[in-house]
Protein backbone atom coordinates (compact mmCIF):
# COMPACT_ATOMS: atom_id res chain seq x y z
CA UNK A 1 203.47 47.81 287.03
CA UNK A 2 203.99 45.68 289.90
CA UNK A 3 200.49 44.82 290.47
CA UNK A 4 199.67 43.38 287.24
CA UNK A 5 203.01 41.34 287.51
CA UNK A 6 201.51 40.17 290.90
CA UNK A 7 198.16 39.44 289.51
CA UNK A 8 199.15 37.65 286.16
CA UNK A 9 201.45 35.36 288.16
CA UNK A 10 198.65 33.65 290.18
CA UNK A 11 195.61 33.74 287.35
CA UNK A 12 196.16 30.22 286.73
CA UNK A 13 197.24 27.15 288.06
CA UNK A 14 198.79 23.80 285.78
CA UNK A 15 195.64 21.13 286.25
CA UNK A 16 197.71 18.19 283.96
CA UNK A 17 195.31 15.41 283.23
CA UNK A 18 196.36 12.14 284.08
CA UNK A 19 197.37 9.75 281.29
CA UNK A 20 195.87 6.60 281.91
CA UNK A 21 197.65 4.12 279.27
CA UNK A 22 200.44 5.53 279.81
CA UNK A 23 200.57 4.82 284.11
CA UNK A 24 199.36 1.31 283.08
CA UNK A 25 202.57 0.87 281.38
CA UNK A 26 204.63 2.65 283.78
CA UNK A 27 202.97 0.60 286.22
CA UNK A 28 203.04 -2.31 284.86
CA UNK A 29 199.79 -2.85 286.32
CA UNK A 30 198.29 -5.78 283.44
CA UNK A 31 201.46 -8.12 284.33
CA UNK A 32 201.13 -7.21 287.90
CA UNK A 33 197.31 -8.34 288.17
CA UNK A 34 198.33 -11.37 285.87
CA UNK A 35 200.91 -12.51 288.01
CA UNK A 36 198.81 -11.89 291.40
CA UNK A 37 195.66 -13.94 289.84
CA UNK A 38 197.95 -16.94 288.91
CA UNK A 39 198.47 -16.92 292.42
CA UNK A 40 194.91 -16.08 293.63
CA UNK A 41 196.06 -12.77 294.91
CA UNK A 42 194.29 -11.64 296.61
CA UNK A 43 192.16 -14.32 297.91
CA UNK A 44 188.33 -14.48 298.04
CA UNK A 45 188.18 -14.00 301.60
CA UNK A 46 190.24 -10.95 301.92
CA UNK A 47 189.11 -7.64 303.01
CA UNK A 48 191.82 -5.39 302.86
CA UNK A 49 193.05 -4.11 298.95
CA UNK A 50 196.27 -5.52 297.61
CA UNK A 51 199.79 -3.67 297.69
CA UNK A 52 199.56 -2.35 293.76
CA UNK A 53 195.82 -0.88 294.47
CA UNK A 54 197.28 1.09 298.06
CA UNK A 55 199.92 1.67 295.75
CA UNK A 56 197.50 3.48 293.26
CA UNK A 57 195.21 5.08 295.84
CA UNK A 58 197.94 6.65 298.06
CA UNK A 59 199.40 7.93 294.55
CA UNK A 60 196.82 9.37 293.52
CA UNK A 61 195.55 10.87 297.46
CA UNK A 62 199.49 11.97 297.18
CA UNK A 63 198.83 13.87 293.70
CA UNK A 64 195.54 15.71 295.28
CA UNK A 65 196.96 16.94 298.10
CA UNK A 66 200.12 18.06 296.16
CA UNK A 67 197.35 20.00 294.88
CA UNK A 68 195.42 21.06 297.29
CA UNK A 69 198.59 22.43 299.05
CA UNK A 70 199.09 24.15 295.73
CA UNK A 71 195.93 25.76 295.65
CA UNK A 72 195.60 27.21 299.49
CA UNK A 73 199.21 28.71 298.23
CA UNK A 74 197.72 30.31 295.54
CA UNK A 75 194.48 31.60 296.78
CA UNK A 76 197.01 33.30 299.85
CA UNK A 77 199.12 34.97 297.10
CA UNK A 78 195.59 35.94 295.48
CA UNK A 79 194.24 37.66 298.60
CA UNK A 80 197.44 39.53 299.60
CA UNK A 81 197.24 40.80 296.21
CA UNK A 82 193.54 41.85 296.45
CA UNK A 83 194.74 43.42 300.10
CA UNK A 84 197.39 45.13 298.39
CA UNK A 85 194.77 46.56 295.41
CA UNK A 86 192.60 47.81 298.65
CA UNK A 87 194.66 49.47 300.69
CA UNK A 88 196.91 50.61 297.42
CA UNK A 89 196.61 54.38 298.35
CA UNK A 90 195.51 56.76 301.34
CA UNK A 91 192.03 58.20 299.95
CA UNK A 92 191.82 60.31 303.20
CA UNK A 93 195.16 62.25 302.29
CA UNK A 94 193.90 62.79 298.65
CA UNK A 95 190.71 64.37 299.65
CA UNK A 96 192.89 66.69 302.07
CA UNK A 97 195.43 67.76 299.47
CA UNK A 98 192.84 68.49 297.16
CA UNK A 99 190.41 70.03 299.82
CA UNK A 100 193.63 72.40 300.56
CA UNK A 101 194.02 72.75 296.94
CA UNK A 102 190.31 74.19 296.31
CA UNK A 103 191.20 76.08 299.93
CA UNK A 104 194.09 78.15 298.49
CA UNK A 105 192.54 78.78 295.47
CA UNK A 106 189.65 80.24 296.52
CA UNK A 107 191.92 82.46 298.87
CA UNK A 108 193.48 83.57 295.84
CA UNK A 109 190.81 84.52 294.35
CA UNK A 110 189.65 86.58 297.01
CA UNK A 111 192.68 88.30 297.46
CA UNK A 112 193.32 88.93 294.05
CA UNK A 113 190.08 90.60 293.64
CA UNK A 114 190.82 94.06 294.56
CA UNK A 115 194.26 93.89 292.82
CA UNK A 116 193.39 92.67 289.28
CA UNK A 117 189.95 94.53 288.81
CA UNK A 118 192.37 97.84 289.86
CA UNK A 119 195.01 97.23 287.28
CA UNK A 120 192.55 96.29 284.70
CA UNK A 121 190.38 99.23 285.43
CA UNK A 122 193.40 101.59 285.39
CA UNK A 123 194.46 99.60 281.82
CA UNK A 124 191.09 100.19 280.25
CA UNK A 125 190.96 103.70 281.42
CA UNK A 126 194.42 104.29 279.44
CA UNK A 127 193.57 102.32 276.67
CA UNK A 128 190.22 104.60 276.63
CA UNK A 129 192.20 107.85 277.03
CA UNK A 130 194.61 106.72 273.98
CA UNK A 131 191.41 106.24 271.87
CA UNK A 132 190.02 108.95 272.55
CA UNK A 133 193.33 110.99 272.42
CA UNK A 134 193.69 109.43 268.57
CA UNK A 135 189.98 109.86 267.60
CA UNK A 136 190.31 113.69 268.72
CA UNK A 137 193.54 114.41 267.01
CA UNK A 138 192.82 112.52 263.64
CA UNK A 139 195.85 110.11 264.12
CA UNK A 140 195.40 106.60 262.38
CA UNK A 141 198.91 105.74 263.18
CA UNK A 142 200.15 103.73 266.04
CA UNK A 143 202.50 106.50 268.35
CA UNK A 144 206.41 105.46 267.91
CA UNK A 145 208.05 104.14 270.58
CA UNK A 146 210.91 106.61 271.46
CA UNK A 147 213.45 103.26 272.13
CA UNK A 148 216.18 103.46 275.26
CA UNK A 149 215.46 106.87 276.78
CA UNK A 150 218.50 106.34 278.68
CA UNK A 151 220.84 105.41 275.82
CA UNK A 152 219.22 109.21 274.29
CA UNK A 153 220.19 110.84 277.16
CA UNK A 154 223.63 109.29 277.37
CA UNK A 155 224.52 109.57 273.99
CA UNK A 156 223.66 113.79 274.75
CA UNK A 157 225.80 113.70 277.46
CA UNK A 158 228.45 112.23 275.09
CA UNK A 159 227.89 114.99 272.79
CA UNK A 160 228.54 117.54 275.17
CA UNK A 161 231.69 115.98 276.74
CA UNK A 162 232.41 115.73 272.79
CA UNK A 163 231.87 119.23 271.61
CA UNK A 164 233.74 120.36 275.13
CA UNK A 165 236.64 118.55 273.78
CA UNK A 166 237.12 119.71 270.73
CA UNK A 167 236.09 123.33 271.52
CA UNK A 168 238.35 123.66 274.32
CA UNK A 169 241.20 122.80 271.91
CA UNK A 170 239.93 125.84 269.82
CA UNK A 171 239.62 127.99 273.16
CA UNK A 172 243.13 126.35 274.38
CA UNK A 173 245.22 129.15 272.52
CA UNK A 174 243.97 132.27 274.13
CA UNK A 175 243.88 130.47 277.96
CA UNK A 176 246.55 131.39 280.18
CA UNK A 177 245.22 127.69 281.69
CA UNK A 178 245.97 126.36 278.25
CA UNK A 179 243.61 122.84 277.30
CA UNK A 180 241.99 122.43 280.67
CA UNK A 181 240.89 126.38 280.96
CA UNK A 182 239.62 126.04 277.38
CA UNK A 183 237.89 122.89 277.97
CA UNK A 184 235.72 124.76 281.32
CA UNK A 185 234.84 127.39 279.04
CA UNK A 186 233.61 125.19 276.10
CA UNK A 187 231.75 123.07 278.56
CA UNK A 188 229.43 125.73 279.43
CA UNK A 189 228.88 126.78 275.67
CA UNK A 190 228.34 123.17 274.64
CA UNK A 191 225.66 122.69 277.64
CA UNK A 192 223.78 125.46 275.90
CA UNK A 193 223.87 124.65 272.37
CA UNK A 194 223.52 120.47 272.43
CA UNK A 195 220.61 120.68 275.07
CA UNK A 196 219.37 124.81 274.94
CA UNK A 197 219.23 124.99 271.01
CA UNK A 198 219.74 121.65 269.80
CA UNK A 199 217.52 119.24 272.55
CA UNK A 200 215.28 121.60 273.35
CA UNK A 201 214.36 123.00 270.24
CA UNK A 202 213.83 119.66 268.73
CA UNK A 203 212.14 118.18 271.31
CA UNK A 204 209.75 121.39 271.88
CA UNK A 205 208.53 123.45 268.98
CA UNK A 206 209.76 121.00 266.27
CA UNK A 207 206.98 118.35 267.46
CA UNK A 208 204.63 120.83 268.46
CA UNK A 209 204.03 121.98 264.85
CA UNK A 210 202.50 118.48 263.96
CA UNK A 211 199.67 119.59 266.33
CA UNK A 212 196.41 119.98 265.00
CA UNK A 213 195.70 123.50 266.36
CA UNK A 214 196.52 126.06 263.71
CA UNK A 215 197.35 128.14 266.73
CA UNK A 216 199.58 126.28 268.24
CA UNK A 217 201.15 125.29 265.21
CA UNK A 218 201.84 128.89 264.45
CA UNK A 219 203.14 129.63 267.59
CA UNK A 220 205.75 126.86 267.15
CA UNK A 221 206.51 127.30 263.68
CA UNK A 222 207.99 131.42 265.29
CA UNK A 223 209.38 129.60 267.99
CA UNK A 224 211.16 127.35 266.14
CA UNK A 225 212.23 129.93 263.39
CA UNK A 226 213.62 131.91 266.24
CA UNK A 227 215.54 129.34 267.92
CA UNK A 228 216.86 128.67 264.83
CA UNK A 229 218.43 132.31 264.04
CA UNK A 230 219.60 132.20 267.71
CA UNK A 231 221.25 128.92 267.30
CA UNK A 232 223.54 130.09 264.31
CA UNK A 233 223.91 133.50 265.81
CA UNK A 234 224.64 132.01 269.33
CA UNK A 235 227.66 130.03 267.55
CA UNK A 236 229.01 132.76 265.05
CA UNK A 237 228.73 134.75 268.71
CA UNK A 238 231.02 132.18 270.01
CA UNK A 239 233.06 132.07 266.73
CA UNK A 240 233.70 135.49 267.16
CA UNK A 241 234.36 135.38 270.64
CA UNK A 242 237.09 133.02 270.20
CA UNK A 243 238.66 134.83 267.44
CA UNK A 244 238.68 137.99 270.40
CA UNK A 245 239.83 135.66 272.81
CA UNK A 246 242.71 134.37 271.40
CA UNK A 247 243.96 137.58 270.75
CA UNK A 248 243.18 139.39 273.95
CA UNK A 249 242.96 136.29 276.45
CA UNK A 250 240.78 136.99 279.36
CA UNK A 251 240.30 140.80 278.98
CA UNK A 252 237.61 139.56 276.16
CA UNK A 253 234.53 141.99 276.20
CA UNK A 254 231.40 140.94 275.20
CA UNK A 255 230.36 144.08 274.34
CA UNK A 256 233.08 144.28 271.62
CA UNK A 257 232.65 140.72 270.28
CA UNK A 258 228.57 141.66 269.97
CA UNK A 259 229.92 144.67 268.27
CA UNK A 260 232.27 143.10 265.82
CA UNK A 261 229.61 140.31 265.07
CA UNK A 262 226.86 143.18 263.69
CA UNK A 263 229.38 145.03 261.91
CA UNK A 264 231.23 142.30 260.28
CA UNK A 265 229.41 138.35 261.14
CA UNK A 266 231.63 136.62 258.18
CA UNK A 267 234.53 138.51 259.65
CA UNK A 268 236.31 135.51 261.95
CA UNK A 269 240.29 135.92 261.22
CA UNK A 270 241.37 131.99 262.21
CA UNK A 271 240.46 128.86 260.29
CA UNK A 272 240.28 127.70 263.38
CA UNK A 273 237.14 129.92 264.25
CA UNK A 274 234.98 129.24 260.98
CA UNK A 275 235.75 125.56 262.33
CA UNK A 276 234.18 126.16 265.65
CA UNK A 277 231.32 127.83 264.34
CA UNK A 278 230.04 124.84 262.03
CA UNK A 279 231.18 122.63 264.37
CA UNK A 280 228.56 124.15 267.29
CA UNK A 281 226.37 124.44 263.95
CA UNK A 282 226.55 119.98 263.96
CA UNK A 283 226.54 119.12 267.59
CA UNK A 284 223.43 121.70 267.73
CA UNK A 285 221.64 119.63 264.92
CA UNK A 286 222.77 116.43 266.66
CA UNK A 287 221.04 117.55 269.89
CA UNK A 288 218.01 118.95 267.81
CA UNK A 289 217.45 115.41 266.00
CA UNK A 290 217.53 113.75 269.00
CA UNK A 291 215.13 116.23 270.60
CA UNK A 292 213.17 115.49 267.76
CA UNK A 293 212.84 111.47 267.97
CA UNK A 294 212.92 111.66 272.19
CA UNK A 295 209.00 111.00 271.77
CA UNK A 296 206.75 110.50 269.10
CA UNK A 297 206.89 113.54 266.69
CA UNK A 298 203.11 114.72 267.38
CA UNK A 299 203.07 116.48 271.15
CA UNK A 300 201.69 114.52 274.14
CA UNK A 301 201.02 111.11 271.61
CA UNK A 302 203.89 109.35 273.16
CA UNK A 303 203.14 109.93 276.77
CA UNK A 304 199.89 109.42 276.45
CA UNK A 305 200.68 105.62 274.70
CA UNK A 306 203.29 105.24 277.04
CA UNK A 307 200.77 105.02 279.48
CA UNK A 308 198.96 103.23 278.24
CA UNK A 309 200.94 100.65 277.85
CA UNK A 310 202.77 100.51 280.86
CA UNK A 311 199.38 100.48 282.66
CA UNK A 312 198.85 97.29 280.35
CA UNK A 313 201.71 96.07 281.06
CA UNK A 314 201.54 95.96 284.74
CA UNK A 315 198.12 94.18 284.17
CA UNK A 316 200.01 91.75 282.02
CA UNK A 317 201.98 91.13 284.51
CA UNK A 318 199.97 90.57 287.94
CA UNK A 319 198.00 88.36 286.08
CA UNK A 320 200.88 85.93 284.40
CA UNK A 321 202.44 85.55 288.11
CA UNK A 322 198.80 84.92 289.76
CA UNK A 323 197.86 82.59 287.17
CA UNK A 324 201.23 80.76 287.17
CA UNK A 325 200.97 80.49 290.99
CA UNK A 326 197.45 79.32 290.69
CA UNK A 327 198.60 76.67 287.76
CA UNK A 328 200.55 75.33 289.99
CA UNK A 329 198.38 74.69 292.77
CA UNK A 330 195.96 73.56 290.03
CA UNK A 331 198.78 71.27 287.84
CA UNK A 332 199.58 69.85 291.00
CA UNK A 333 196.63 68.38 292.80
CA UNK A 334 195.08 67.71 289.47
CA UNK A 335 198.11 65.07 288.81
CA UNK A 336 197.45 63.67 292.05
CA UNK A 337 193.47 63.05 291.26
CA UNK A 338 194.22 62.00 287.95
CA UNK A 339 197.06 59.26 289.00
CA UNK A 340 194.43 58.16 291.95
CA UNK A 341 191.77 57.35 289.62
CA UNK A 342 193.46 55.54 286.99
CA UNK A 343 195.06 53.65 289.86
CA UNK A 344 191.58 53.19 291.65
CA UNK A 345 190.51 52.02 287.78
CA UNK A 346 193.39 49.64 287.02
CA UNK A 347 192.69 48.34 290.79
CA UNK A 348 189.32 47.62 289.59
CA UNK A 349 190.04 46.13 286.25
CA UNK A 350 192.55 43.77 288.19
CA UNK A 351 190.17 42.72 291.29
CA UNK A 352 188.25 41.68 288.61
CA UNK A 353 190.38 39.73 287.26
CA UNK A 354 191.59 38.12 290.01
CA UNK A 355 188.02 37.32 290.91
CA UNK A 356 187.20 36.03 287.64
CA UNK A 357 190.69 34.17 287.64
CA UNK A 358 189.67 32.08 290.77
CA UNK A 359 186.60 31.36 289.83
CA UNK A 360 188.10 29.56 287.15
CA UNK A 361 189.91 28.02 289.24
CA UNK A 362 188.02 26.54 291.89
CA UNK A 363 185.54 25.04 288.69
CA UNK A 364 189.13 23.60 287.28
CA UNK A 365 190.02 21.89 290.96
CA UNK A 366 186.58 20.50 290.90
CA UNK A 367 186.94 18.99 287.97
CA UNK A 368 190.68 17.78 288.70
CA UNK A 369 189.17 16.32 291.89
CA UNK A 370 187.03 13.97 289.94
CA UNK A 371 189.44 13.37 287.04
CA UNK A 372 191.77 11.95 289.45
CA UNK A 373 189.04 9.64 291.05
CA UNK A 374 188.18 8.48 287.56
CA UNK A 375 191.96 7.73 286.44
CA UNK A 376 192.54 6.04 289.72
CA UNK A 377 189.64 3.99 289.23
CA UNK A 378 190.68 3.21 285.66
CA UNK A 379 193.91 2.06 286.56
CA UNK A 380 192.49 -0.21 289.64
CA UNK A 381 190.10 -1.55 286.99
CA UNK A 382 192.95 -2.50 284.03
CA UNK A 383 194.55 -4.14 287.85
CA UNK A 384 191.59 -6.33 288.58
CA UNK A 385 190.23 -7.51 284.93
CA UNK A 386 194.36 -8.58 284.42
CA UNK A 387 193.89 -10.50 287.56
CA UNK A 388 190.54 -11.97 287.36
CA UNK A 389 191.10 -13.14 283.53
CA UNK A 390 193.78 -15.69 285.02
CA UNK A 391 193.00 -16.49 288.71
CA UNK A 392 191.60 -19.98 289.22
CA UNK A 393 188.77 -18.77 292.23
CA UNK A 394 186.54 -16.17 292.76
CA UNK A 395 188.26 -12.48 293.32
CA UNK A 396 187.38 -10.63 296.38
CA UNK A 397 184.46 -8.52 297.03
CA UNK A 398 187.44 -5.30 297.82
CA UNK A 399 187.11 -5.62 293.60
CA UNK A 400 183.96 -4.23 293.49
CA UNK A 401 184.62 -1.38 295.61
CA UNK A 402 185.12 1.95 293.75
CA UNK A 403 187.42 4.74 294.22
CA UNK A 404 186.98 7.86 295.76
CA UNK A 405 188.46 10.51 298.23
CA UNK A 406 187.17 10.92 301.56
CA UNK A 407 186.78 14.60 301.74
CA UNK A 408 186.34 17.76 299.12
CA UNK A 409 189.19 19.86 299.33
CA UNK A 410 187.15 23.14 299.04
CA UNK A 411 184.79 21.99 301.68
CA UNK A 412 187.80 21.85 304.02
CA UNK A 413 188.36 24.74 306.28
CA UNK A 414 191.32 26.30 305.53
CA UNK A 415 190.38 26.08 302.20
CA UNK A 416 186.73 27.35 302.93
CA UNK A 417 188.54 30.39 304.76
CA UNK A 418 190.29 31.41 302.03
CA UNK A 419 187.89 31.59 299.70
CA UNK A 420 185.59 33.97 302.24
CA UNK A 421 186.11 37.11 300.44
CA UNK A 422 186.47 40.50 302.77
CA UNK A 423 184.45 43.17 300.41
CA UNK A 424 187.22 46.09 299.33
CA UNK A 425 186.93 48.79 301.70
CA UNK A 426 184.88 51.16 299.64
CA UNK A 427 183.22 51.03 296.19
CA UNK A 428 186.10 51.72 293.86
CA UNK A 429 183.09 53.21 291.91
CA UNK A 430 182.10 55.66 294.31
CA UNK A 431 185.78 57.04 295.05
CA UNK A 432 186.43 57.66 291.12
CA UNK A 433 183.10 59.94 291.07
CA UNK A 434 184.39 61.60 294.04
CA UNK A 435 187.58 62.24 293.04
CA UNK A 436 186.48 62.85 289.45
CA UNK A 437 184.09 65.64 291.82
CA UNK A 438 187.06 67.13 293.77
CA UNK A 439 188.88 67.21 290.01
CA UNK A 440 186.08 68.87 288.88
CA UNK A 441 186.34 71.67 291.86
CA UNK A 442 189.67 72.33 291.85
CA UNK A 443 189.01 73.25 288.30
CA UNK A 444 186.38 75.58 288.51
CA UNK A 445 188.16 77.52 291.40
CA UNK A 446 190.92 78.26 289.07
CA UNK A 447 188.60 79.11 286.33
CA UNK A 448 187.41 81.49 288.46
CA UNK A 449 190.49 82.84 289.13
CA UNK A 450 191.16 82.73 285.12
CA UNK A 451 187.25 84.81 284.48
CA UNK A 452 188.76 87.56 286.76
CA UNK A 453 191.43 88.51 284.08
CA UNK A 454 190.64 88.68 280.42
CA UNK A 455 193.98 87.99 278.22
CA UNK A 456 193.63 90.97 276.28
CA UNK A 457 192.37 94.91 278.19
C-alpha cells in the first residue's frame, strides 16, 4: 500500500557518529597545533580562537544544521503523512451508504411481507393437501412426473397425421378424389381412434382402476372392457367399410357394411383391409399408452403433486430473487464497512508508528546534538595539547573555553511547530465500533429478510 511505503520511508533518519581519530588525521590537527605553538600561535594575549579551531567549530555548526534542515524535512513528510492517514476516507459518506443500505432493506422487508407469507402459505397448504391426499389413499410412493406434456400431445398429433397417411392410401382406391379424398376420410377415423379409443381410454378408465374405491374400480374396469370391444369393432367397422368402399366408391352404406360385419366380421376380401384393421388396432394402443402415462397412473395423484409443486416452486422462486436482491444490497455495503475498518485499523497501526518513529527520533537528535559538541571539543583539545606541548609562552585563555552550540535545535520554532501534534479528527477507536455497529445492522435487516422464508415449505 502506498501508505506504509510513505510511512516506512521517513521512520528513521542516518545519525553517523563522528570519528574522532580519524578527523584528527584528516585534519591534520597534531602537526597543525605543533607548528602554531613553535610559533606561539596564538599568543597569550589573544582573544579571538585560531583559524584551525573556527575551522572545527563552523564544521561542526555546518554538520548540525545539515541536520537540523534534515530533520524539519522529515518531520514535514511525517505530518503530511499523518494528514493523509486522517483524512484517508469520507466517514460521513460511509455512514450514508450504509444508513441507505439498512433503509432499503428494511423496505424490502416490508414489502415482501405480504408476498412471501402468501406463497408460502399457499405452498404449505399444497404440500398439506398432497399428504393428506397420500395418507387417505394408502400411497407410499412419490406420484410420477408425467415429463413434457407438450412433447405427449405432439407426438398424438403425429400419430394422427400418421395413421391419416397411411389410411388414406388404403381409402385412396375407392375415391373418385384418389390420395387426397382418402386422406380427409382417414383423418376423421384416425381423430377417433388415436384420441376417442386410444387417449381417452388410457388416460380415463385405465388409471381409474388403480383407485381405491371398489366402486369406482368396478365401474372402470366395464368401462374399460367396453371401450375395448368398441375399439376393435370400431376398426374391423372401418376394415369393412373400406373393403365396401373400394368396391362401390361413395354409394357406401353403412347400413350394409354394419350388416356384413355381424354376419361375416373375418370376412374383409383385400389384404389391404386386414392391414388397415391392425393397423387402427396399433395407432389405437399407441394413443391408449400414452393416455395411460399422461399423469401418474392412480387418478387425481398427479394433479394433485403437480400442485403442489408448482406452488413450491413459485415460493422457491420469489424468495431466490428477493434474497439475491437483498445479497446484494447486503454484499455491497458490507465490503464497504469491512474495507473502512481495516483501513481505519491499518491507519491506526501506522499513526502509531509514525508516532513512536519520531519519538525515536527526536531522543536520537538529542543525543547527536551533544555527540557533535563532544567530538568538536575532542578535536579542539588534540589542537591545543599539540600546541601547548611545544610553544615557548603561556597559551591563551580562548584554550580553556569549551565547545558548545548556541541554541537547541528542537527548542527552535519551526522546529517546535512541527512537532505540535493536531489530534486525528476522531478516535479511530470509536469509528471502528461504529462501523463495526452499522455492519452489525445491515446484517440483521437482511436476516430478517432471510427469517421470513424458510429454505425448505
Amino acid at each position: 500500500m502506498a501508505d506504509v511505503a510513505v510511512s516506512r520511508s521517513i521512520l528513521s533518519l542516518p545519525f553517523r557518529p563522528v570519528d574522532v581519530e580519524a578527523q584528527i588525521r584528516a585534519r591534520r590537527l597534531i602537526e597543525r597545533g605543533e607548528a602554531d605553538g613553535r610559533s606561539d600561535r596564538p599568543p597569550a594575549d589573544a582573544t579571538a580562537p585560531t583559524s584551525t579551531e573556527l575551522e572545527i567549530a563552523n564544521d561542526v555548526r555546518a554538520e548540525r544544521e545539515r541536520l537540523a534542515n534534515a530533520l524539519a524535512a522529515h518531520l514535514r513528510a511525517q505530518n503530511d503523512a499523518l494528514t493523509q492517514l486522517d483524512a484517508a476516507m469520507d466517514i460521513a459518506k460511509l455512514r450514508n451508504d450504509a444508513e441507505y443500505a439498512i433503509s432499503r432493506l428494511g423496505q424490502g422487508d416490508v414489502a415482501w411481507k405480504g408476498e412471501i407469507a402468501r406463497l408460502l402459505r399457499e405452498a404449505r397448504e399444497a404440500k398439506a393437501e398432497y399428504d393428506d391426499f397420500r395418507i387417505e389413499h394408502g400411497l407410499r410412493r412419490a406420484a410420477r412426473d408425467p415429463g413434457n406434456r407438450f412433447l405427449a400431445a405432439s407426438l398424438l398429433f403425429l400419430l394422427i397425421v400418421v395413421e391419416s397417411a397411411l389410411n388414406g392410401v388404403f381409402f385412396a382406391e375407392g375415391s373418385e378424389f384418389g390420395l387426397v379424398g382418402g386422406t380427409v376420410l382417414a383423418l376423421g377415423i384416425s381423430v377417433v381412434n388415436v384420441l376417442v379409443f386410444g387417449f381417452c381410454l388410457g388416460f380415463g378408465p385405465a388409471r381409474w382402476q388403480h383407485h381405491r374405491s371398489l366402486l369406482l374400480r368396478s365401474v372402470a374396469w366395464v368401462l374399460l372392457a367396453a371401450g375395448l370391444v368398441l375399439s376393435v369393432g370400431a376398426n374391423a367397422f372401418v376394415a369393412h367399410y373400406r373393403d365396401a368402399f373400394e368396391r362401390l366408391g361413395e354409394n357406401v352404406h353403412l347400413d350394409a357394411v354394419w350388416a356384413h360385419l355381424r354376419a361375416d366380421p373375418f370376412g374383409l376380401a383385400r389384404l389391404q383391409s386386414w392391414l388397415l384393421f391392425f393397423l387402427g388396432l396399433f395407432f389405437a394402443g399407441l394413443g391408449f399408452w400414452k393416455g395411460y402415462r399422461f399423469d401418474d397412473p392412480y387418478p387425481l395423484y398427479g394433479r394433485i403433486a403437480r400442485h403442489w409443486r408448482d406452488a413450491e416452486q413459485r415460493y422457491l422462486e420469489s424468495r431466490h430473487q428477493r434474497l439475491e436482491e437483498a445479497s446484494g444490497v447486503r454484499d455491497e455495503a458490507k465490503h464497504a464497512l469491512d474495507l473502512a475498518i481495516e483501513r481505519l485499523r491499518g491507519a491506526a497501526m501506522q499513526r502509531d508508528q509514525i508516532l513512536g518513529a519520531r519519538a525515536r527520533i527526536v531522543q536520537e537528535f538529542q543525543s547527536h546534538e551533544r555527540h557533535l559538541e563532544e567530538a568538536a571539543n575532542a578535536l579542539l583539545t588534540a589542537y591545543r595539547e599539540a600546541n601547548r606541548r611545544v610553544r615557548t609562552t603561556d597559551p591563551p585563555r580562548t584554550f580553556d573555553v569549551v565547545f558548545g552550540f548556541d541554541d537547541r535545535v528542537l527548542e527552535r520554532d519551526e522546529i517546535r511547530t512541527l512537532l505540535a501534534l493536531r489530534p486525528p479528527r476522531a478516535d479511530s477507536e470509536k469509528l471502528i465500533a461504529e462501523l463495526d455497529g452499522l455492519r452489525a445492522r445491515v446484517l440483521d435487516a437482511y436476516q430478517k429478510i432471510v427469517d421470513l422464508a424458510p429454505e425448505s415449505v
